[in-house]
N, C-alpha and C. Protein backbone atom coordinates (compact mmCIF):
# COMPACT_ATOMS: atom_id res chain seq x y z
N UNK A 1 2.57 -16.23 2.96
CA UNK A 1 1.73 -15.05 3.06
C UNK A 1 2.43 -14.01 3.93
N UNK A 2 2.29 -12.31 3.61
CA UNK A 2 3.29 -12.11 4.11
C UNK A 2 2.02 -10.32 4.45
N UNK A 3 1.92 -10.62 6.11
CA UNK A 3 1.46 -9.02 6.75
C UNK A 3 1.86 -8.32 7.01
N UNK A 4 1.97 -7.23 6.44
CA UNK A 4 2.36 -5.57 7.11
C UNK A 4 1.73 -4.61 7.24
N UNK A 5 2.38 -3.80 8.23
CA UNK A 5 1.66 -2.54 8.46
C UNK A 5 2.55 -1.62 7.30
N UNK A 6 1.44 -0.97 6.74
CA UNK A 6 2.39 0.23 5.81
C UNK A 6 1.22 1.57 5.87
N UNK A 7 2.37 2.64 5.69
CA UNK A 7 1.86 4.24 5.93
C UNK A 7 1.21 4.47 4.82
N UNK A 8 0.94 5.10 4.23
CA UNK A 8 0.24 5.48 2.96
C UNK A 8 0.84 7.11 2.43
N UNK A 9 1.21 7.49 1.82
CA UNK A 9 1.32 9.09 1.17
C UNK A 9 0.56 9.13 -0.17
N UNK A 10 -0.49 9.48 -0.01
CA UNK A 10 -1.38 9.94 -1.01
C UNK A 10 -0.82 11.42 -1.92
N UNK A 11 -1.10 11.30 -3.19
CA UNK A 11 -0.99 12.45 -3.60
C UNK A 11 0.87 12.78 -3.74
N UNK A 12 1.79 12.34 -3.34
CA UNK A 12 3.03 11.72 -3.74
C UNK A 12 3.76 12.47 -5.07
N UNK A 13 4.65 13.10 -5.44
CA UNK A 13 5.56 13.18 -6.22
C UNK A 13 5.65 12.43 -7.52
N UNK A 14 5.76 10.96 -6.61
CA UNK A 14 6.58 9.83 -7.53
C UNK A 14 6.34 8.32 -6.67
N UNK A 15 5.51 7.58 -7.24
CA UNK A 15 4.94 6.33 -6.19
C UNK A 15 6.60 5.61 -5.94
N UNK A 16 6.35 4.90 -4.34
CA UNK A 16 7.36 4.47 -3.97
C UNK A 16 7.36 3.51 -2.85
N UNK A 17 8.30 2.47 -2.65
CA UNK A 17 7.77 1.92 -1.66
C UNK A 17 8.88 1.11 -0.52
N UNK A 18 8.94 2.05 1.07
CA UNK A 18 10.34 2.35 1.42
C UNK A 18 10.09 1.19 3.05
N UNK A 19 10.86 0.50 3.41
CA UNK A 19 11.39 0.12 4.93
C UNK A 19 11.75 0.73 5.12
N UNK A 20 10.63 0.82 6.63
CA UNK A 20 11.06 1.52 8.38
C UNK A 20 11.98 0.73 9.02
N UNK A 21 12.37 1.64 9.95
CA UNK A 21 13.46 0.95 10.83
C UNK A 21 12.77 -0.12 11.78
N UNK A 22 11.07 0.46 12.11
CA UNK A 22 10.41 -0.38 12.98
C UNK A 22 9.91 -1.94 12.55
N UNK A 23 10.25 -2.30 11.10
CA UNK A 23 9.49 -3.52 10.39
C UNK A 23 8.64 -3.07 9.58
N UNK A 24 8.00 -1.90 9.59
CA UNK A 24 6.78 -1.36 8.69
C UNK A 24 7.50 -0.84 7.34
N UNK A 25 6.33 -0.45 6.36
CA UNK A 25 6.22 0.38 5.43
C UNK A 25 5.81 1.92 4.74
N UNK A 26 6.33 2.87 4.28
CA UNK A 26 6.17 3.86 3.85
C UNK A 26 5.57 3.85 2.11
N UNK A 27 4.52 3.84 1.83
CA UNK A 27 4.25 4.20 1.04
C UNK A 27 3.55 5.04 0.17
N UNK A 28 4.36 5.71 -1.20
CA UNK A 28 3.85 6.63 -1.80
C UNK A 28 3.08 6.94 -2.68
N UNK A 29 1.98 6.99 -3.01
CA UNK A 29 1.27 6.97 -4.25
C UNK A 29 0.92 8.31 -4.65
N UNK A 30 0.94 8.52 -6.11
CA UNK A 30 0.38 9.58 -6.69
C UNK A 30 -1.26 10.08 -6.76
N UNK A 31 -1.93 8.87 -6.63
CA UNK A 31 -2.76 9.27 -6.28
C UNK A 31 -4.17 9.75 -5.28
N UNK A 32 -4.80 10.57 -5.64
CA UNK A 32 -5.29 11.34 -4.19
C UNK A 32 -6.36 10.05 -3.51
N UNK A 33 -6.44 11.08 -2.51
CA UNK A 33 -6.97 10.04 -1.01
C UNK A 33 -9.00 10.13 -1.10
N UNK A 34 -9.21 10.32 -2.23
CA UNK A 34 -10.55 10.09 -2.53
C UNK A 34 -11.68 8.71 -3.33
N UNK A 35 -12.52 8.45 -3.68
CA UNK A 35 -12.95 7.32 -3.56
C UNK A 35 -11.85 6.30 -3.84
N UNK A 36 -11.09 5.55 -3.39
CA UNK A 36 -10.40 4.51 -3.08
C UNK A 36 -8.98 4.58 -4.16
N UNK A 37 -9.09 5.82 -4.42
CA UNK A 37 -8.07 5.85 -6.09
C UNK A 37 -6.73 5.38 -5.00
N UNK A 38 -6.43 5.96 -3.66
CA UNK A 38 -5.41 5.86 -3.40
C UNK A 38 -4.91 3.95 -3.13
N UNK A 39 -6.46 3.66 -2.41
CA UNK A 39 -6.29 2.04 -1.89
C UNK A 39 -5.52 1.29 -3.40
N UNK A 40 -6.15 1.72 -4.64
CA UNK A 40 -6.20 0.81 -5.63
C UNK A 40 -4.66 1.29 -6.29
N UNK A 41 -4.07 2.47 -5.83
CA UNK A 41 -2.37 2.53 -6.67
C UNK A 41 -1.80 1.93 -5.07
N UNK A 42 -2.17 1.94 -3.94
CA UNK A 42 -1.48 0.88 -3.15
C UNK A 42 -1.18 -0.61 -3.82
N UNK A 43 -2.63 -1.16 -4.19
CA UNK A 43 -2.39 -2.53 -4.40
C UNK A 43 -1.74 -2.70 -5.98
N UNK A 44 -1.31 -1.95 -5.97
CA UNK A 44 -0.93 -2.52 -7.94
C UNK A 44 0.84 -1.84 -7.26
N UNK A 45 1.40 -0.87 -6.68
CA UNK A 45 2.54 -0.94 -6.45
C UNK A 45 3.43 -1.93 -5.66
N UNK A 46 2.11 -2.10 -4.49
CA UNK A 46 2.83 -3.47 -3.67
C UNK A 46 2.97 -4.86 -4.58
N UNK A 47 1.71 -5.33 -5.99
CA UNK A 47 1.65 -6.35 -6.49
C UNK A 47 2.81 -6.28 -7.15
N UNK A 48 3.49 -5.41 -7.69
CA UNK A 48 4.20 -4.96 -8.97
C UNK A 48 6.07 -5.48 -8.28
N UNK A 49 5.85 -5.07 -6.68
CA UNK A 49 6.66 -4.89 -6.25
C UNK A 49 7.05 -6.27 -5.60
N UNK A 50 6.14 -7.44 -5.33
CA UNK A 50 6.30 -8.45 -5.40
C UNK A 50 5.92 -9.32 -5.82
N UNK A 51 5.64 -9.28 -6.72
CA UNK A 51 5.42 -9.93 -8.25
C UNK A 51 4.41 -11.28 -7.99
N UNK A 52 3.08 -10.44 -7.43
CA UNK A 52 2.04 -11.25 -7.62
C UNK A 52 1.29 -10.64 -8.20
N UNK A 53 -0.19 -11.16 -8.41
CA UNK A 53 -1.40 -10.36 -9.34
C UNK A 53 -1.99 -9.88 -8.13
N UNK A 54 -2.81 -8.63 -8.85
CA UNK A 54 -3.29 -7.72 -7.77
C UNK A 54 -4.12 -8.73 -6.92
N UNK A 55 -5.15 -9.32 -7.60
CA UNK A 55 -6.09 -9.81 -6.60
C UNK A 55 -5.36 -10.78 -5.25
N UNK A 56 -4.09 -11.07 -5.53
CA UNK A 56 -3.54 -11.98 -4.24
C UNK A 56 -3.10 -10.42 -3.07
N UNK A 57 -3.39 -9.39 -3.28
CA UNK A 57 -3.16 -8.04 -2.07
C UNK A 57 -4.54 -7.63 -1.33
N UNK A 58 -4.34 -7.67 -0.06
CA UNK A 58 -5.65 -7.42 0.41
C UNK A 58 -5.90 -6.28 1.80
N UNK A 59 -6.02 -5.20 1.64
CA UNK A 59 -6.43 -4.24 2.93
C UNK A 59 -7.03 -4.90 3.60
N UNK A 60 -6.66 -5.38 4.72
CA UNK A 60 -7.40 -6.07 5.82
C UNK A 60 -7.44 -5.24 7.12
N UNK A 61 -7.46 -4.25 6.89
CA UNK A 61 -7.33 -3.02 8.14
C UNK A 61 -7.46 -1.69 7.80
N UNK A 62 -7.76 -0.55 7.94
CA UNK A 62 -7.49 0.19 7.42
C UNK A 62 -7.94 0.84 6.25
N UNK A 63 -9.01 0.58 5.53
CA UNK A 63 -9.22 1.00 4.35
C UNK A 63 -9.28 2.75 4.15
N UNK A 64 -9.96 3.53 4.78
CA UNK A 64 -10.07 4.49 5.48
C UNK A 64 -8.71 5.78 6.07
N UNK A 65 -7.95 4.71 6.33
CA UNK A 65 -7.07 5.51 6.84
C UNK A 65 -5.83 5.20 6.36
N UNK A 66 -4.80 6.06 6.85
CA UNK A 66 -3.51 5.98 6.37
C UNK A 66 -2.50 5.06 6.29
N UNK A 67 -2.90 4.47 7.78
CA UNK A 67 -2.34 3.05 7.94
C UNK A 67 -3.11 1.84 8.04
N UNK A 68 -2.32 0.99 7.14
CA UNK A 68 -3.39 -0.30 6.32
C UNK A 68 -2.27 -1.43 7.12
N UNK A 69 -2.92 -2.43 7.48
CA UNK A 69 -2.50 -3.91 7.40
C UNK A 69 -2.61 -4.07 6.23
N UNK A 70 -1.74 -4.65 5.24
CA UNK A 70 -2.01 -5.49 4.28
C UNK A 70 -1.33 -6.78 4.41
N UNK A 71 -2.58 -7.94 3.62
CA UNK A 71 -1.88 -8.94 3.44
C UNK A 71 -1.61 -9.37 1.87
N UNK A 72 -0.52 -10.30 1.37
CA UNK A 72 0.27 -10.29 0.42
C UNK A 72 0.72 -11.79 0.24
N UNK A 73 -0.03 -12.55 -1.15
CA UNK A 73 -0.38 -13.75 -1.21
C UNK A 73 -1.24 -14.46 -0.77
């Protein structure tokens, strides 16, 4: 099982998903920061990105705000 802190960029260019120098995460999603559209292209880029099914990704911090704990598996 694997926890991180990651940033969030809502509203994004081009979804993406980058290491900090500090251990954390930068991530980009296209979509905006309104009813949860952004939480839900978080969890399908992080699943996608380590190749589990969405339901094993979980905001355990953060839902609300920019920076999320997530856990993963």
């Amino acid at each position: 099982m694997i926890r991180a802190w990651i940033t969030v960029r809502p509203r994004a260019k081009r979804e993406e998903l980058k290491a900090t120098a500090a251990g954390e995460y930068l991530a980009s999603v296209r979509a905006p920061a309104s009813e949860g559209k952004a939480n839900e292209a978080l969890i399908e880029l992080l699943a996608g990105r380590f190749s589990v099914p969405k339901s094993s990704v979980r905001i355990v911090r953060g839902r609300t705000s920019r920076r999320k704990l997530v856990e993963i598996g």
